[in-house]
N, C-alpha and C. Protein backbone atom coordinates (compact mmCIF):
# COMPACT_ATOMS: atom_id res chain seq x y z
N UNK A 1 30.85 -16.46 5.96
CA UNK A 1 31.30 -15.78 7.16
C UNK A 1 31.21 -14.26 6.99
N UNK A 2 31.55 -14.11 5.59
CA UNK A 2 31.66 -12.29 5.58
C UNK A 2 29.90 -11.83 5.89
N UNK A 3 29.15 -12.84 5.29
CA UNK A 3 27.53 -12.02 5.37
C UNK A 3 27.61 -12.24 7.09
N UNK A 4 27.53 -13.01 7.74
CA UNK A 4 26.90 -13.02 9.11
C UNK A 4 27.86 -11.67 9.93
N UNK A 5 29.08 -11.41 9.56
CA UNK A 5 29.81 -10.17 10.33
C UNK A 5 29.37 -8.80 9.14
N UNK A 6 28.91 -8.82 8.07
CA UNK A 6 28.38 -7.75 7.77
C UNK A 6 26.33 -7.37 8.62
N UNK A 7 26.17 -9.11 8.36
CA UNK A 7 24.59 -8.67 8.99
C UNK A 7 24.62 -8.57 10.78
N UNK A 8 25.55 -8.55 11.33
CA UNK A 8 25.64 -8.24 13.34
C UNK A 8 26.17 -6.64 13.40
N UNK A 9 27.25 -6.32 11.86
CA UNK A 9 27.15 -4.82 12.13
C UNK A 9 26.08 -4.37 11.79
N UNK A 10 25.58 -4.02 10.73
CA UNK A 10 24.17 -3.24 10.01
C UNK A 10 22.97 -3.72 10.86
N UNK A 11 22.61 -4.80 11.63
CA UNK A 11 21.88 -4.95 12.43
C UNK A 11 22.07 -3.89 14.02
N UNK A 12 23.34 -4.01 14.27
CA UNK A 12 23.83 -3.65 15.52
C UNK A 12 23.49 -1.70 15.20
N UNK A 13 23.66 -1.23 14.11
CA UNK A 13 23.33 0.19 13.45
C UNK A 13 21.93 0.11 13.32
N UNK A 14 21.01 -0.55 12.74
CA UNK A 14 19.61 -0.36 12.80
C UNK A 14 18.78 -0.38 14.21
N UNK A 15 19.39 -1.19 15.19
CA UNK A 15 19.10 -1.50 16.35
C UNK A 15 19.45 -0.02 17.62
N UNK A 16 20.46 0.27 17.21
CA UNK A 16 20.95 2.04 17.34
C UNK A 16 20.19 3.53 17.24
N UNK A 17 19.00 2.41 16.49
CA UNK A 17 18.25 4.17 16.12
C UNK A 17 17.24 4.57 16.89
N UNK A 18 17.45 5.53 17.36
CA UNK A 18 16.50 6.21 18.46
C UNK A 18 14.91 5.86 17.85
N UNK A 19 13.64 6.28 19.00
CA UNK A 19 12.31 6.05 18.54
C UNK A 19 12.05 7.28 17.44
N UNK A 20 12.37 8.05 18.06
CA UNK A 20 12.32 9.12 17.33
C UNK A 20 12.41 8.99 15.32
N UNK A 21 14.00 8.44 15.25
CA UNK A 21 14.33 8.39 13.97
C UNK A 21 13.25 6.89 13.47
N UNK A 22 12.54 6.11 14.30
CA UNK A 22 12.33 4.87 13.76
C UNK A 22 10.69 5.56 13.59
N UNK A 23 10.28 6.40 14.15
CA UNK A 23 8.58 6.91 13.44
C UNK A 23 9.24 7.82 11.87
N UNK A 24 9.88 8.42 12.18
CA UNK A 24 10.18 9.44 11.29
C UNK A 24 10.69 8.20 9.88
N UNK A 25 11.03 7.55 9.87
CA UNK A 25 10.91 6.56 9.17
C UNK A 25 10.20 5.75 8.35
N UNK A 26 9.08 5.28 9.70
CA UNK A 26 7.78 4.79 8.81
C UNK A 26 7.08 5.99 8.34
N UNK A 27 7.13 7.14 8.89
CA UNK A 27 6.36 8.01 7.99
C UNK A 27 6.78 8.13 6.64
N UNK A 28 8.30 8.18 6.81
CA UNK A 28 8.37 8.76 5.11
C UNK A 28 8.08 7.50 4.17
N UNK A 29 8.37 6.37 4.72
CA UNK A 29 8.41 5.10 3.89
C UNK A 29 6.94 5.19 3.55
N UNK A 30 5.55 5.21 4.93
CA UNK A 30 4.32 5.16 3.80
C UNK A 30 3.82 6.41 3.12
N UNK A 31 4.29 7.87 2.97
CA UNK A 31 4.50 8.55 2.33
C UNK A 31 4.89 8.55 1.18
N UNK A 32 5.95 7.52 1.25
CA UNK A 32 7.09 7.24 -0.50
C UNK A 32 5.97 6.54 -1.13
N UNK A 33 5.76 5.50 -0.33
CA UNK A 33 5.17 4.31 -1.22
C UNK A 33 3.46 4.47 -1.37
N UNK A 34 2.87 5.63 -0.61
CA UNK A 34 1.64 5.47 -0.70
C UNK A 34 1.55 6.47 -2.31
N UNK A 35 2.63 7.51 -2.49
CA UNK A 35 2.71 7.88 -3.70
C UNK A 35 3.09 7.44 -5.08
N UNK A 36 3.55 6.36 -4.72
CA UNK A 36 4.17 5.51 -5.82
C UNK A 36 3.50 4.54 -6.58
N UNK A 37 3.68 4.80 -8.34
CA UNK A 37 2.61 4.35 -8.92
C UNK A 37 2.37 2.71 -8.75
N UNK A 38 3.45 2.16 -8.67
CA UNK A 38 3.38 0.51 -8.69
C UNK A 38 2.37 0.04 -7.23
N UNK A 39 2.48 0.85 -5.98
CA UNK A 39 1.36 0.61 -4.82
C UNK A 39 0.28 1.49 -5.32
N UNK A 40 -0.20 2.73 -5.76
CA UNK A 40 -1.43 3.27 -6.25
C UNK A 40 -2.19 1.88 -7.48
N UNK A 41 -1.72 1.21 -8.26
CA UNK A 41 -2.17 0.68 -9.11
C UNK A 41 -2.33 -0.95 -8.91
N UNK A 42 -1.47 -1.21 -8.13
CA UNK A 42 -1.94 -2.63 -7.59
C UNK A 42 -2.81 -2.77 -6.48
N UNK A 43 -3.48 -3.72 -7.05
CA UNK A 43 -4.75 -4.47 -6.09
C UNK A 43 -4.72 -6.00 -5.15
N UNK A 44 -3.59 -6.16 -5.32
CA UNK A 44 -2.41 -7.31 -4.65
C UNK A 44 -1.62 -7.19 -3.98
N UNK A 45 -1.31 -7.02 -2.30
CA UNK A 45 0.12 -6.09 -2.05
C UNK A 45 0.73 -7.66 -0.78
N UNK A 46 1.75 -7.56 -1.47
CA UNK A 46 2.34 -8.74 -0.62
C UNK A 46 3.46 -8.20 0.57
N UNK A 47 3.50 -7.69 1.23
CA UNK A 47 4.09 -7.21 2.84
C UNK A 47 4.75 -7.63 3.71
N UNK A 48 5.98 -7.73 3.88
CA UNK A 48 5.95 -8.29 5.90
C UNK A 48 5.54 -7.21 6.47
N UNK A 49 5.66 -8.02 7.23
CA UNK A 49 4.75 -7.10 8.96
C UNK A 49 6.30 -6.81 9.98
N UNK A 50 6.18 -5.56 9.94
CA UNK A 50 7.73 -5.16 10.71
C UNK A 50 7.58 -5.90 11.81
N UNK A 51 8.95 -5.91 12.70
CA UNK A 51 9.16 -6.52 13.51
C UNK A 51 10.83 -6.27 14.64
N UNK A 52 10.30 -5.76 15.62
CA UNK A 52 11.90 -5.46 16.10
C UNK A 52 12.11 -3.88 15.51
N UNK A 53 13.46 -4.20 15.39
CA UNK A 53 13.86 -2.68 14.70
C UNK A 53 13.79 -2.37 13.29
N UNK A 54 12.77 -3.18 12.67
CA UNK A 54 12.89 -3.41 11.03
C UNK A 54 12.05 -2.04 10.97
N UNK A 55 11.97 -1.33 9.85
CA UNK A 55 11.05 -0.30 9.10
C UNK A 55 10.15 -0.72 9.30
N UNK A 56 9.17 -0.07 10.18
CA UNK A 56 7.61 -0.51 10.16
C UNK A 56 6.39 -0.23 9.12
N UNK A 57 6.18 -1.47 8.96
CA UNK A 57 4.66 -1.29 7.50
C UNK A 57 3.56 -1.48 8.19
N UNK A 58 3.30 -1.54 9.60
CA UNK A 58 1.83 -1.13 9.73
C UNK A 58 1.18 -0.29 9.22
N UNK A 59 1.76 1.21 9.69
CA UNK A 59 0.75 1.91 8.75
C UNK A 59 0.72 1.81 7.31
N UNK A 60 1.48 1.14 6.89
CA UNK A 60 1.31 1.14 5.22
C UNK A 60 0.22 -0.19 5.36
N UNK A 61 0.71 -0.98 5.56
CA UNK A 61 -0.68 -2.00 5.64
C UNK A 61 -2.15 -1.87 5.87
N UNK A 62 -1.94 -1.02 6.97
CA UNK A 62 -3.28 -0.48 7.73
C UNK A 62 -4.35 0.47 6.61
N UNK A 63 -3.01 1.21 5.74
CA UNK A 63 -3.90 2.20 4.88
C UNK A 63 -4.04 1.05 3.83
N UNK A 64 -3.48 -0.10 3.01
CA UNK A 64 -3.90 -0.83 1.99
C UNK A 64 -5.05 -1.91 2.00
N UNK A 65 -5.31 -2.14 3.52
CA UNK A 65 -6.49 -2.54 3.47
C UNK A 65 -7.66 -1.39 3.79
N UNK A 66 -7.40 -0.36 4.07
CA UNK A 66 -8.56 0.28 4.04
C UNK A 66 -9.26 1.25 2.35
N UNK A 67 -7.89 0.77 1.58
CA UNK A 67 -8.15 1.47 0.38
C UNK A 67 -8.65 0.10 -0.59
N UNK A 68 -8.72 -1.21 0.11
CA UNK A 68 -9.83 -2.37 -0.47
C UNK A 68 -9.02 -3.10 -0.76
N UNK A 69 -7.48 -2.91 -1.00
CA UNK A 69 -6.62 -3.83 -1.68
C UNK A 69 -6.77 -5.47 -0.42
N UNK A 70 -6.08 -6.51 -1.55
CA UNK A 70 -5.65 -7.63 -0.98
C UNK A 70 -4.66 -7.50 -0.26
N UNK A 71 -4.48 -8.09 0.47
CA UNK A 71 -3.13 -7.79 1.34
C UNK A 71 -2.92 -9.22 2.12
N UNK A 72 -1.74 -9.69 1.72
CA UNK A 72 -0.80 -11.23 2.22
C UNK A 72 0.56 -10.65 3.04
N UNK A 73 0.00 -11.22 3.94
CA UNK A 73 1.54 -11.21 4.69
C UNK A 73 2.50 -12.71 4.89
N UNK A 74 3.67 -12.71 5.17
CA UNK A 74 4.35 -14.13 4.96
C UNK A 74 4.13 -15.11 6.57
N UNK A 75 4.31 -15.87 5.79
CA UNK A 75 3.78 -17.15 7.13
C UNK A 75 4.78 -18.40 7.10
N UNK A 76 6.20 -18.81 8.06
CA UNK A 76 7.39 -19.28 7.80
C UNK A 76 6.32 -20.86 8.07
N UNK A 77 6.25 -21.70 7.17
CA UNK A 77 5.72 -22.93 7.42
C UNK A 77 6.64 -23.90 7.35
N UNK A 78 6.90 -24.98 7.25
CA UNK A 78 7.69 -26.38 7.39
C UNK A 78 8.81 -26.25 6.62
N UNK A 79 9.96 -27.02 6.58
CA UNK A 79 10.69 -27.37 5.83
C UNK A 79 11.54 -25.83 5.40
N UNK A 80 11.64 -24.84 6.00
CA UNK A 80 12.21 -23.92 5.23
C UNK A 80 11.39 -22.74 4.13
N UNK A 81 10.16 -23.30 4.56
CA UNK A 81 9.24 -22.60 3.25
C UNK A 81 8.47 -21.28 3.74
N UNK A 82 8.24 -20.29 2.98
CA UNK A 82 7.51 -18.95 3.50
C UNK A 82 6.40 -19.30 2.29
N UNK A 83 5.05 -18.94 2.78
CA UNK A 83 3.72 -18.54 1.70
C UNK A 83 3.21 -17.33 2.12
N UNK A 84 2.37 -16.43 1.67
CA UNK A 84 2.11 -15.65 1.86
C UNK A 84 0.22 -15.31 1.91
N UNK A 85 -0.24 -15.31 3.12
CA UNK A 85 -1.73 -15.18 4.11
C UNK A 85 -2.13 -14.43 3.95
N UNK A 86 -3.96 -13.69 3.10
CA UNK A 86 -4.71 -12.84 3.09
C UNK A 86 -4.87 -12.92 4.31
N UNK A 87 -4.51 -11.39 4.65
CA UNK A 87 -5.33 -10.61 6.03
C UNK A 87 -6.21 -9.90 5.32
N UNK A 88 -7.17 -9.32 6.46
CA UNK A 88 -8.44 -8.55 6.24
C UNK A 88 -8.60 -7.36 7.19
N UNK A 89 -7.51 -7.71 8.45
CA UNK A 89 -7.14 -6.53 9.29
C UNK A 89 -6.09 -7.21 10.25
N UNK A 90 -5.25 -6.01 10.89
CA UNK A 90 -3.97 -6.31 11.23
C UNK A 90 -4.30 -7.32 12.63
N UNK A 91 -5.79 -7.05 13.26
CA UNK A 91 -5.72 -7.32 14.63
C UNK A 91 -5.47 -9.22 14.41
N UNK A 92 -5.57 -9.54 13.26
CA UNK A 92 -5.48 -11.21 12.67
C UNK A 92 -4.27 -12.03 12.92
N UNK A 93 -2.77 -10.99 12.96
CA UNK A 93 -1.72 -11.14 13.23
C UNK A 93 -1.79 -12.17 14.56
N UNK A 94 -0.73 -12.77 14.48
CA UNK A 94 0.07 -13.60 16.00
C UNK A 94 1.43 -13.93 16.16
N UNK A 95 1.96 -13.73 17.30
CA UNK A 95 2.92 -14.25 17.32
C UNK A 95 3.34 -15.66 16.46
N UNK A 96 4.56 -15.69 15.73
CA UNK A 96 4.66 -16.89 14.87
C UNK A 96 6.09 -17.41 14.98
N UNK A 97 6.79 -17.24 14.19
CA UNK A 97 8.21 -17.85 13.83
C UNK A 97 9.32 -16.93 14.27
N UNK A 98 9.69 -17.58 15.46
CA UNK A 98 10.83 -16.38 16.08
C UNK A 98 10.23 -14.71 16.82
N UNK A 99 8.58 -14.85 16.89
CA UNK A 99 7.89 -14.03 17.82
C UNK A 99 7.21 -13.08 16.93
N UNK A 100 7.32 -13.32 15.20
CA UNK A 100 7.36 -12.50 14.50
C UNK A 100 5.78 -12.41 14.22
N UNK A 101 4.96 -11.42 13.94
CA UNK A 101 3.37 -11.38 14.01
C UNK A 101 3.76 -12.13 12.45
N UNK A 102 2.36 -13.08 12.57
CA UNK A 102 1.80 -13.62 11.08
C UNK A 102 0.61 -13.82 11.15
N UNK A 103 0.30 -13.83 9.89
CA UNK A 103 -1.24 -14.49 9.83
C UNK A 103 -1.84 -15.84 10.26
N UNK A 104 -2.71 -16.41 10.30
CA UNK A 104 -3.09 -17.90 10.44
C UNK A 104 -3.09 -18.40 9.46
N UNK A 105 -2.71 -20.03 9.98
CA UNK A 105 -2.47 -21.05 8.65
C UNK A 105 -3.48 -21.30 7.90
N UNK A 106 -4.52 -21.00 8.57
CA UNK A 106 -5.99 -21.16 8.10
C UNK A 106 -6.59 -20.72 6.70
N UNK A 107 -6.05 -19.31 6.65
CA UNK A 107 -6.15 -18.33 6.09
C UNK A 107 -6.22 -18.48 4.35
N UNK A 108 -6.76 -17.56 3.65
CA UNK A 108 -6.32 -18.35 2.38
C UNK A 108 -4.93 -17.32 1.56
N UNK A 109 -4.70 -18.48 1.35
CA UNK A 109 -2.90 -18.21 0.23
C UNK A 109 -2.97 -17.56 -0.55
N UNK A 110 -1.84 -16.59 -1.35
CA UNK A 110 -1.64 -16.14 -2.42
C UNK A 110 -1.44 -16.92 -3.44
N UNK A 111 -2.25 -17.13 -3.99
CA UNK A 111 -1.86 -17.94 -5.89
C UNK A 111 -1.29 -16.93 -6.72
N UNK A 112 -0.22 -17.40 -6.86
CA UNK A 112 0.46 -16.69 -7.55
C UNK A 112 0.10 -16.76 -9.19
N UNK A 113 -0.66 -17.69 -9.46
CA UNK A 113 -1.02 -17.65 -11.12
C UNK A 113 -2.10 -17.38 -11.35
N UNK A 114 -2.70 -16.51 -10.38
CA UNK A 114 -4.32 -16.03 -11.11
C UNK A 114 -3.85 -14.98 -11.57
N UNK A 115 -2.56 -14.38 -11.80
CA UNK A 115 -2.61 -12.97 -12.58
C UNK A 115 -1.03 -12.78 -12.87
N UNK A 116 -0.68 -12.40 -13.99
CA UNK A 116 0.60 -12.05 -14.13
C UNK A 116 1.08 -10.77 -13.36
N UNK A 117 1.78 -10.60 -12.58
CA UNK A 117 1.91 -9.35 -11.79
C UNK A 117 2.26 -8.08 -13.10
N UNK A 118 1.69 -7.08 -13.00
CA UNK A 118 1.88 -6.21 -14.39
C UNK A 118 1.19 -4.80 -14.05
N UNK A 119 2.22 -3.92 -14.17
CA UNK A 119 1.48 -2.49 -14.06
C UNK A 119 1.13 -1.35 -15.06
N UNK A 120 1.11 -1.82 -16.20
CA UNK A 120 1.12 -1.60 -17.47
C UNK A 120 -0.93 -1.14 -17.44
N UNK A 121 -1.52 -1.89 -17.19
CA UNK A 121 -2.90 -2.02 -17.04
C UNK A 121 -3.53 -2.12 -16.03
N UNK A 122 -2.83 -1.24 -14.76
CA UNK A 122 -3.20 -0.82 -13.79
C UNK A 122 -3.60 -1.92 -12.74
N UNK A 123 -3.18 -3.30 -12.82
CA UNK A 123 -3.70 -3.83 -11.87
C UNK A 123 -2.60 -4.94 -11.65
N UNK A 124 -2.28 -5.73 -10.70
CA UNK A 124 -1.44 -6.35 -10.03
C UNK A 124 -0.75 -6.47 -8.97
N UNK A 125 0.45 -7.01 -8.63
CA UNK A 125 0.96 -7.34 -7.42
C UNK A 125 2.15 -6.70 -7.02
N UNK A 126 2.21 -6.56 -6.01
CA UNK A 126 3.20 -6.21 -5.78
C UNK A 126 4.17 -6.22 -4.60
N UNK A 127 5.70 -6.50 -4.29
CA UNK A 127 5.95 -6.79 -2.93
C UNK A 127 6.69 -6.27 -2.13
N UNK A 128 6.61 -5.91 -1.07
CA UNK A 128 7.49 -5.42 -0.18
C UNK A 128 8.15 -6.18 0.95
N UNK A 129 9.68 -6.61 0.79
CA UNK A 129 10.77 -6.83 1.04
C UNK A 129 11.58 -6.31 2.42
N UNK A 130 11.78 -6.76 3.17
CA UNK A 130 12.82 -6.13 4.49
C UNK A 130 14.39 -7.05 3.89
N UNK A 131 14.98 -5.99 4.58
CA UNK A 131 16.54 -6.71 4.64
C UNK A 131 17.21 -6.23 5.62
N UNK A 132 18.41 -6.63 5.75
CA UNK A 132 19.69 -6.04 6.77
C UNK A 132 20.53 -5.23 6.04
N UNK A 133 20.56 -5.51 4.73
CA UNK A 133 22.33 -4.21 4.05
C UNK A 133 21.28 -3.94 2.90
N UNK A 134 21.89 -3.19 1.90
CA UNK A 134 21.80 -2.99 0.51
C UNK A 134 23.10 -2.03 0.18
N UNK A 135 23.58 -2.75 -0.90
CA UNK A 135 24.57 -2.05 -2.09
C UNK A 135 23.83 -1.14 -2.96
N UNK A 136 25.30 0.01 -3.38
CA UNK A 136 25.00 0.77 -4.10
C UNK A 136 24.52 0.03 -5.96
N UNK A 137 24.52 -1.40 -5.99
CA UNK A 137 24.08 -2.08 -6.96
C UNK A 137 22.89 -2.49 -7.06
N UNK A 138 21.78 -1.92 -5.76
CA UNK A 138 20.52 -2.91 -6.19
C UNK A 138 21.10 -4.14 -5.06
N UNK A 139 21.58 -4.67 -4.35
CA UNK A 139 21.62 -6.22 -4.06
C UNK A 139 21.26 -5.88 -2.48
N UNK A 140 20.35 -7.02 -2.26
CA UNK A 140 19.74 -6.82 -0.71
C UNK A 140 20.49 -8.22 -0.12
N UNK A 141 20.83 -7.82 1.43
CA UNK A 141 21.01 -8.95 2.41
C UNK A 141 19.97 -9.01 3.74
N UNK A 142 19.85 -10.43 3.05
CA UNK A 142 18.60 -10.64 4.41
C UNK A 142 18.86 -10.90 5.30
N UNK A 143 18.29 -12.01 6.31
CA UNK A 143 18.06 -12.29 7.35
C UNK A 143 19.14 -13.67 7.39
N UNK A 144 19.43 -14.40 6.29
CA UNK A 144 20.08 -15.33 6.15
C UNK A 144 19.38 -17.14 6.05
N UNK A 145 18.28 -16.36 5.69
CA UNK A 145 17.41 -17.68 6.18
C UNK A 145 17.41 -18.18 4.21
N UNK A 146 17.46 -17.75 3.73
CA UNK A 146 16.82 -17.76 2.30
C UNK A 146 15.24 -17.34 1.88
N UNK A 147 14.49 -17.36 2.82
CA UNK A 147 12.99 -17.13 2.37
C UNK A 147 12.97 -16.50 1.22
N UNK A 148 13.17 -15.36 1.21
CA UNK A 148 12.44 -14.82 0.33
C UNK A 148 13.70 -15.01 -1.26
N UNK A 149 14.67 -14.76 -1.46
CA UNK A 149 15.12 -15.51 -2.46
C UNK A 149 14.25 -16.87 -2.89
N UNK A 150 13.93 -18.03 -1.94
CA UNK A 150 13.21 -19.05 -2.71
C UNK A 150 11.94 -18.42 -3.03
N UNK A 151 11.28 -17.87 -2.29
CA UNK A 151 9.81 -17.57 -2.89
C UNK A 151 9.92 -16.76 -4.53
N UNK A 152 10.90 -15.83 -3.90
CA UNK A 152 11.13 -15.23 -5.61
C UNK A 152 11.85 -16.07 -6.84
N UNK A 153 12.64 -16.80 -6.74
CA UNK A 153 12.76 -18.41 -7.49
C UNK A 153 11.56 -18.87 -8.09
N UNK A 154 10.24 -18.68 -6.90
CA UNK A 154 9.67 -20.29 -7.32
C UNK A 154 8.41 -19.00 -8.10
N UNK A 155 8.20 -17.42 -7.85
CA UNK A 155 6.89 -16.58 -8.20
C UNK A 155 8.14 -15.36 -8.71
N UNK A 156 8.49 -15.55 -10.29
CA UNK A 156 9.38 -15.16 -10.66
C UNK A 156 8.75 -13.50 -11.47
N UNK A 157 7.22 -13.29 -11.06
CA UNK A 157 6.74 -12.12 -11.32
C UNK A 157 6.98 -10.84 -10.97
N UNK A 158 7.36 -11.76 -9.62
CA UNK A 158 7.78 -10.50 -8.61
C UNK A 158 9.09 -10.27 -9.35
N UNK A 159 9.93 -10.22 -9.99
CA UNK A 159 11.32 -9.73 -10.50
C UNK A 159 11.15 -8.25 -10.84
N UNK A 160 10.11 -8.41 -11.31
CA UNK A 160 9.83 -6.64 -11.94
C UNK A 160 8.74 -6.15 -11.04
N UNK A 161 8.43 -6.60 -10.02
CA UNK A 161 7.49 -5.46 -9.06
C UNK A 161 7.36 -5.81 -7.26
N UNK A 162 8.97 -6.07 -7.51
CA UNK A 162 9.57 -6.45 -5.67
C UNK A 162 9.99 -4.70 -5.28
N UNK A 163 9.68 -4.60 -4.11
CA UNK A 163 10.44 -3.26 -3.69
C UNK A 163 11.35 -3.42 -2.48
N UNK A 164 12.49 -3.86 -1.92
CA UNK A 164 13.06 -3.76 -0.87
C UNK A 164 12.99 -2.73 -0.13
N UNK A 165 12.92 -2.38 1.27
CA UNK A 165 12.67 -0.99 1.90
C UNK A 165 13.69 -1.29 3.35
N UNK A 166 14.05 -0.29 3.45
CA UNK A 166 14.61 -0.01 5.15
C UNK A 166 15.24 1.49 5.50
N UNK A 167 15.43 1.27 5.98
CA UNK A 167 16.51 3.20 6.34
C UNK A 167 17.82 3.07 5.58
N UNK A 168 18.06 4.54 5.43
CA UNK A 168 18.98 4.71 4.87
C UNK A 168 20.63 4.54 5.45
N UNK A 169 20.44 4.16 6.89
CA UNK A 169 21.56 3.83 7.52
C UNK A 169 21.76 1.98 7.17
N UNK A 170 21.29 1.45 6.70
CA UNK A 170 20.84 -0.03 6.12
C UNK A 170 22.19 0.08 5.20
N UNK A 171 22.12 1.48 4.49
CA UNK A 171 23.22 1.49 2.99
C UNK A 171 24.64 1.56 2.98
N UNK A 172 25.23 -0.02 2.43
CA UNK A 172 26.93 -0.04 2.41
C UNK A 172 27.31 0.27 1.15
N UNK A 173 28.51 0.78 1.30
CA UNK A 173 29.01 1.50 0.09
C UNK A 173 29.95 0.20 -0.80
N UNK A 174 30.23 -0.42 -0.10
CA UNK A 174 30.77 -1.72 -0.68
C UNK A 174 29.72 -2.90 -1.06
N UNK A 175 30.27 -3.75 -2.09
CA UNK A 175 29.17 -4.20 -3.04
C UNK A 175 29.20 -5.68 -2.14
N UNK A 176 27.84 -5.93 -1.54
CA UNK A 176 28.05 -7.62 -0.66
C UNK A 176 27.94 -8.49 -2.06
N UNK A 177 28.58 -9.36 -0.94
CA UNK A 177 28.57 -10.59 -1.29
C UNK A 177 27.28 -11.47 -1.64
N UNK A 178 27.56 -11.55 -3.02
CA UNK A 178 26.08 -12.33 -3.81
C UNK A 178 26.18 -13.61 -4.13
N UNK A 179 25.42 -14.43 -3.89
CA UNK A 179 25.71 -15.67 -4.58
C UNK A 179 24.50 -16.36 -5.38
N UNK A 180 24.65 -17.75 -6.25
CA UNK A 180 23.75 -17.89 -7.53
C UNK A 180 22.29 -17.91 -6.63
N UNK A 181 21.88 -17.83 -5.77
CA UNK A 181 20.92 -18.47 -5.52
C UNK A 181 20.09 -17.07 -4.70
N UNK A 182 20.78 -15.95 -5.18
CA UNK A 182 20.37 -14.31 -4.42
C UNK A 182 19.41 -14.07 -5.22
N UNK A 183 18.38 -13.44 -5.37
CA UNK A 183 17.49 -12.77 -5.78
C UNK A 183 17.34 -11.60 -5.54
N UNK A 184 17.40 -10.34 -6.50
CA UNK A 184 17.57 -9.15 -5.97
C UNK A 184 16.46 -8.35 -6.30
N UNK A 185 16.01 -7.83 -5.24
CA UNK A 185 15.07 -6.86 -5.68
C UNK A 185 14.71 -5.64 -6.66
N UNK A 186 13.81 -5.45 -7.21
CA UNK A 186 13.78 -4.71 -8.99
C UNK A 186 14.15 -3.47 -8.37
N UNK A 187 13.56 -3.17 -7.17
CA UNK A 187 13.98 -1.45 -6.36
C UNK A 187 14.15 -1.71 -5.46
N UNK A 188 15.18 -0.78 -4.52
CA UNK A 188 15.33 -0.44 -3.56
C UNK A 188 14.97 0.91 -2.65
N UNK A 189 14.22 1.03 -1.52
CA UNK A 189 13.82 2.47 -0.84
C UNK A 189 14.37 2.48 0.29
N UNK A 190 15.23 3.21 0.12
CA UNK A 190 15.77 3.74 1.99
C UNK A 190 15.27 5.17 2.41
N UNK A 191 14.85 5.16 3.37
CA UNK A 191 14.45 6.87 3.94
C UNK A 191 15.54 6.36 5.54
């Protein structure tokens, strides 16, 4: 009960923010991250595709496929399960799960074991994360669905090269509520 009345306020505050503050946003976010060595060095970039009032990664997407990288976005399939769909350009997107753009089922999947995700030797994966809160501990609250906790369960690479992202009005000063089955992201970026 406490997550669903913490995620209707911090939603009800993200939903609050003028257009204005929501470009000024995605700019700095693909600014942060287009400078940042873990996206300069991976050739794997695993993404959602904003949606609503979430931090928008088009243009970060838009520039990672034009700089050659792979690029998967998530695709909510049966049973509770998210995989994640090579795009090749954004116009591929469709309405999907709750109106949210995804890729086609068609499409081919991320295998997660053709490469240990690793930035040590300049090449690998890497993912970017939406949420509703984040603590001053590192701990993200999602959407409530579990997705992405199970995906990070079952592709436990991502532990060391997940990035959570949203605005900085996203940030509670009190530590949420975690439980065994949370997965927390290795970083967190708020602009």
């Amino acid at each position: 009960m406490e997550k669903k009345c913490i995620r209707r306020e911090m939603l009800a505050v993200r939903d609050a923010l003028t257009q204005e503050q929501r470009q000024r946003g995605a700019c700095l976010i693909t600014e942060r991250l287009l400078g940042h060595q873990w996206f300069y060095r991976c050739e794997r970039l695993l993404c959602y595709v904003s949606y609503g009032s979430e931090l928008s990664t088009h243009e970060l997407l838009y520039e990672a496929l034009r700089l050659g990288k792979a690029v998967y976005v998530p695709r909510v399939l049966a049973e509770h399960r998210m995989d994640f769909f090579r795009i090749r350009s954004l116009e591929e997107l469709q309405p999907g799960f709750h109106g949210i753009p995804e890729p086609p089922e068609s499409g081919e999947t991320y295998d997660g074991d053709i490469m240990a995700a690793g930035h040590g030797d300049g090449t690998g994966e890497l993912m970017l994360m939406p949420g509703v809160a984040y603590d001053p501990y590192g701990n993200r609250l999602g959407y409530g669905g579990g997705y992405y906790d199970r995906y990070l369960a079952a592709h436990p690479q991502f532990m060391t090269c997940s990035i959570a992202i949203g605005y900085s009005c996203q940030r509670t000063q009190r530590q949420l509520p975690v439980e065994e089955t949370d997965c927390r992201p290795y970083q967190v970026i708020l602009v």
